[in-house]
C-alpha atoms as a PDB file:
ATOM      1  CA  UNK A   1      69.233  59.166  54.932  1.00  0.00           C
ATOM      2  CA  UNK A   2      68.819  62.229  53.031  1.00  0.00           C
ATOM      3  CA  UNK A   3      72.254  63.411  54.221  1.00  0.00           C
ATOM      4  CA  UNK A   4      73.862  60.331  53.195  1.00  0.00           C
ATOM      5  CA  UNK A   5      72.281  60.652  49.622  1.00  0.00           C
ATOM      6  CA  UNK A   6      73.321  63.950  49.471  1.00  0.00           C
ATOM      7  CA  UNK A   7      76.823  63.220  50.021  1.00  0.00           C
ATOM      8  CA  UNK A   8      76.633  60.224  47.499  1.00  0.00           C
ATOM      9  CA  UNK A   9      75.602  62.840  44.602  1.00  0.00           C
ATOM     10  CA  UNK A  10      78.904  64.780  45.956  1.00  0.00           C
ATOM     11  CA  UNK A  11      81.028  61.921  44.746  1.00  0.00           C
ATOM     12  CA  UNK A  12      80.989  61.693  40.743  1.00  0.00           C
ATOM     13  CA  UNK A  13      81.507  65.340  41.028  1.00  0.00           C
ATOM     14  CA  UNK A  14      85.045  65.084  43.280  1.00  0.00           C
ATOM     15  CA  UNK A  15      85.543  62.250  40.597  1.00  0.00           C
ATOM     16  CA  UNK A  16      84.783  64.936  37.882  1.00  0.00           C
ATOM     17  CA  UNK A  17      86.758  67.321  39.558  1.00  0.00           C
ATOM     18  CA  UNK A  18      89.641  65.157  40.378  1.00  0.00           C
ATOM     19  CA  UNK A  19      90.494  64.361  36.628  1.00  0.00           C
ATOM     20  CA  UNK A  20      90.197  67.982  35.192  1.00  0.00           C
ATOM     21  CA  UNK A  21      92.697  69.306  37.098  1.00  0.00           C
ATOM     22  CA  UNK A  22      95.291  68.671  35.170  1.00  0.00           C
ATOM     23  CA  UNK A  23      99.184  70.325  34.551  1.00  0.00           C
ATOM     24  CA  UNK A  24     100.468  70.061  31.653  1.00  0.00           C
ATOM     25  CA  UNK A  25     104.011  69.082  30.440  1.00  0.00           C
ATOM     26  CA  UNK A  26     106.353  70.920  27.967  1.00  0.00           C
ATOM     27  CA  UNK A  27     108.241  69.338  25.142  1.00  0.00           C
ATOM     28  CA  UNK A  28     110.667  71.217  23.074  1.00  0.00           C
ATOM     29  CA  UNK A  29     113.788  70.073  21.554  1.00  0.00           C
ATOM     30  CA  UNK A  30     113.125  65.955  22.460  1.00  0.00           C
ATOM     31  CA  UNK A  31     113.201  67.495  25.580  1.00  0.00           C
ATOM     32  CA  UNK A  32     110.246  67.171  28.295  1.00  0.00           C
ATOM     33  CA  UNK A  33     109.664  68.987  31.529  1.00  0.00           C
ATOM     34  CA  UNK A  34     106.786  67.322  33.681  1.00  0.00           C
ATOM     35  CA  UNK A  35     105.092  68.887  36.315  1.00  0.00           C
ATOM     36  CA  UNK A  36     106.112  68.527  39.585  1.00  0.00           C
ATOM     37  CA  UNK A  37     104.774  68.344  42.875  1.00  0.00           C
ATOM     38  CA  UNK A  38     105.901  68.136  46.806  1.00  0.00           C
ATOM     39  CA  UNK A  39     106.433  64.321  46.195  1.00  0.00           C
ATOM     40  CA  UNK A  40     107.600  64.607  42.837  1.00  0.00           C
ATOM     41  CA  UNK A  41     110.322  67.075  43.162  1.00  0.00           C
ATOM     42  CA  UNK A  42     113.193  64.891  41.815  1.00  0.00           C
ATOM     43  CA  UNK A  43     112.033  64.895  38.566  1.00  0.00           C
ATOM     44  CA  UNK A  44     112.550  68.701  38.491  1.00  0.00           C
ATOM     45  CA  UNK A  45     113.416  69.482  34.676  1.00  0.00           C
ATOM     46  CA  UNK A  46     117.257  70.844  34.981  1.00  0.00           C
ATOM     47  CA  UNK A  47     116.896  73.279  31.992  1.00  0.00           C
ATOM     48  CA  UNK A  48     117.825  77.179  32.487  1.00  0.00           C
ATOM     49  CA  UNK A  49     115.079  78.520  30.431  1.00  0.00           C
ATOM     50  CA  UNK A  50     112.215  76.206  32.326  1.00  0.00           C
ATOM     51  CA  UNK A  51     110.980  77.890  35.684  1.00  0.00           C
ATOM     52  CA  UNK A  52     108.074  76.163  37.315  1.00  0.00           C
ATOM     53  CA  UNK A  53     104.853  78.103  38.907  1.00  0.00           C
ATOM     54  CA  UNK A  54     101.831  77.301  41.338  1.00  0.00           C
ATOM     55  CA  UNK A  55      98.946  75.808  39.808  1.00  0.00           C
ATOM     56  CA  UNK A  56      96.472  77.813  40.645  1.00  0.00           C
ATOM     57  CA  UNK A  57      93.848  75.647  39.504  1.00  0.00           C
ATOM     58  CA  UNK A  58      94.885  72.590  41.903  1.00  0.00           C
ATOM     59  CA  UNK A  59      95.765  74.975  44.722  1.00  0.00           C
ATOM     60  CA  UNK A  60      92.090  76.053  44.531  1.00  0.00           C
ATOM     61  CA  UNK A  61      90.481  72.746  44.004  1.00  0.00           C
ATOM     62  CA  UNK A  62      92.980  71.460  46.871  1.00  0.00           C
ATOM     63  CA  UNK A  63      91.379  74.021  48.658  1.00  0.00           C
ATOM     64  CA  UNK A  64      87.720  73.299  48.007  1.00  0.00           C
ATOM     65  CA  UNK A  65      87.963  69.536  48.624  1.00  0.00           C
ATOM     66  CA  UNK A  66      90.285  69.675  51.517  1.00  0.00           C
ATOM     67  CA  UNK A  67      87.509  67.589  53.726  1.00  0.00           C
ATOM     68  CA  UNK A  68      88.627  64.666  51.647  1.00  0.00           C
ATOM     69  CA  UNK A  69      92.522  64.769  52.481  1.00  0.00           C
ATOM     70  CA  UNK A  70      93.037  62.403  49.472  1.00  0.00           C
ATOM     71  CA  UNK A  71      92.471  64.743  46.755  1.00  0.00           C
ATOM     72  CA  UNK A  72      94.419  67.888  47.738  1.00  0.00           C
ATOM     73  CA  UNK A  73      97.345  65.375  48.790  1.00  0.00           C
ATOM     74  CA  UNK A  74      97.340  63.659  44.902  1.00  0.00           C
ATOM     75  CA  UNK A  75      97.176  66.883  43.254  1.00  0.00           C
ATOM     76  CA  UNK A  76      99.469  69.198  45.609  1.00  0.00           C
ATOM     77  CA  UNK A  77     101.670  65.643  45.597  1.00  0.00           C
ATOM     78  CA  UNK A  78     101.853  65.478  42.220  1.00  0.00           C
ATOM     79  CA  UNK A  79     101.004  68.375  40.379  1.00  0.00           C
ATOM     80  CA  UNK A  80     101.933  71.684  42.106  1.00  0.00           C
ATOM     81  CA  UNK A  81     104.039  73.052  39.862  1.00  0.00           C
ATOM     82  CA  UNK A  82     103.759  73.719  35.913  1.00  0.00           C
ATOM     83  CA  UNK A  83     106.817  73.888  34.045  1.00  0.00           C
ATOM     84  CA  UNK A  84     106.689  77.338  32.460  1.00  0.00           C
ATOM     85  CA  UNK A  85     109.164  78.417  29.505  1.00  0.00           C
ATOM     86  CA  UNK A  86     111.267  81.866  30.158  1.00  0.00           C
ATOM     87  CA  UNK A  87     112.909  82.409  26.795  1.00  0.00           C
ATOM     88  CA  UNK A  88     111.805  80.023  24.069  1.00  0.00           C
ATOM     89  CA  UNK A  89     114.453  81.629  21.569  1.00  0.00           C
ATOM     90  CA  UNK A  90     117.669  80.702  23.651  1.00  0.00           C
ATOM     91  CA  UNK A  91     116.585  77.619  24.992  1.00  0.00           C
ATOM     92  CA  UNK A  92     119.437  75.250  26.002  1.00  0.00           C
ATOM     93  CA  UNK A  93     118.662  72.334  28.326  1.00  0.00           C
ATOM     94  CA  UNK A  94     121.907  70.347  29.736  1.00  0.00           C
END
């Protein structure tokens, strides 16, 4: 019993957890670049000056809650990758 309440106290944290983890998206010009993830690759933003880099902050919570499978799949799934601008002078999305 105890070990079942102990995992019950686990949960609201995961929840916690789950929802700040976050990427965040970049608007310039009318123009916005999601993040992207290893399901969500196809909406990739097609702009030269936009490169996209790990999350380190979902990679390490994906890590840390990887006994759950569900968490570390959503945010790896969806959120891998934060768009990440090179040169903000020249920028020029097609």
């Amino acid at each position: 019993m105890k070990k079942f309440l102990s995992i019950l106290k686990l949960i609201p944290v995961l929840i916690a957890m789950l929802f700040s983890c976050c990427a965040s998206s970049i608007s310039i010009n009318n123009t916005t670049c999601e993040p992207i993830g290893i399901f969500t690759m196809d909406k990739k933003c097609n702009c030269d000056n936009i490169k996209y880099e790990l999350n380190k902050k979902n990679l390490i919570w994906s890590i840390i809650t990887v006994e759950t499978i569900i968490i570390p799949l959503w945010l790896m799934g969806t959120q891998a990758y934060n768009p990440v601008i090179v040169d903000s002078l020249n920028f020029d999305c097609k």
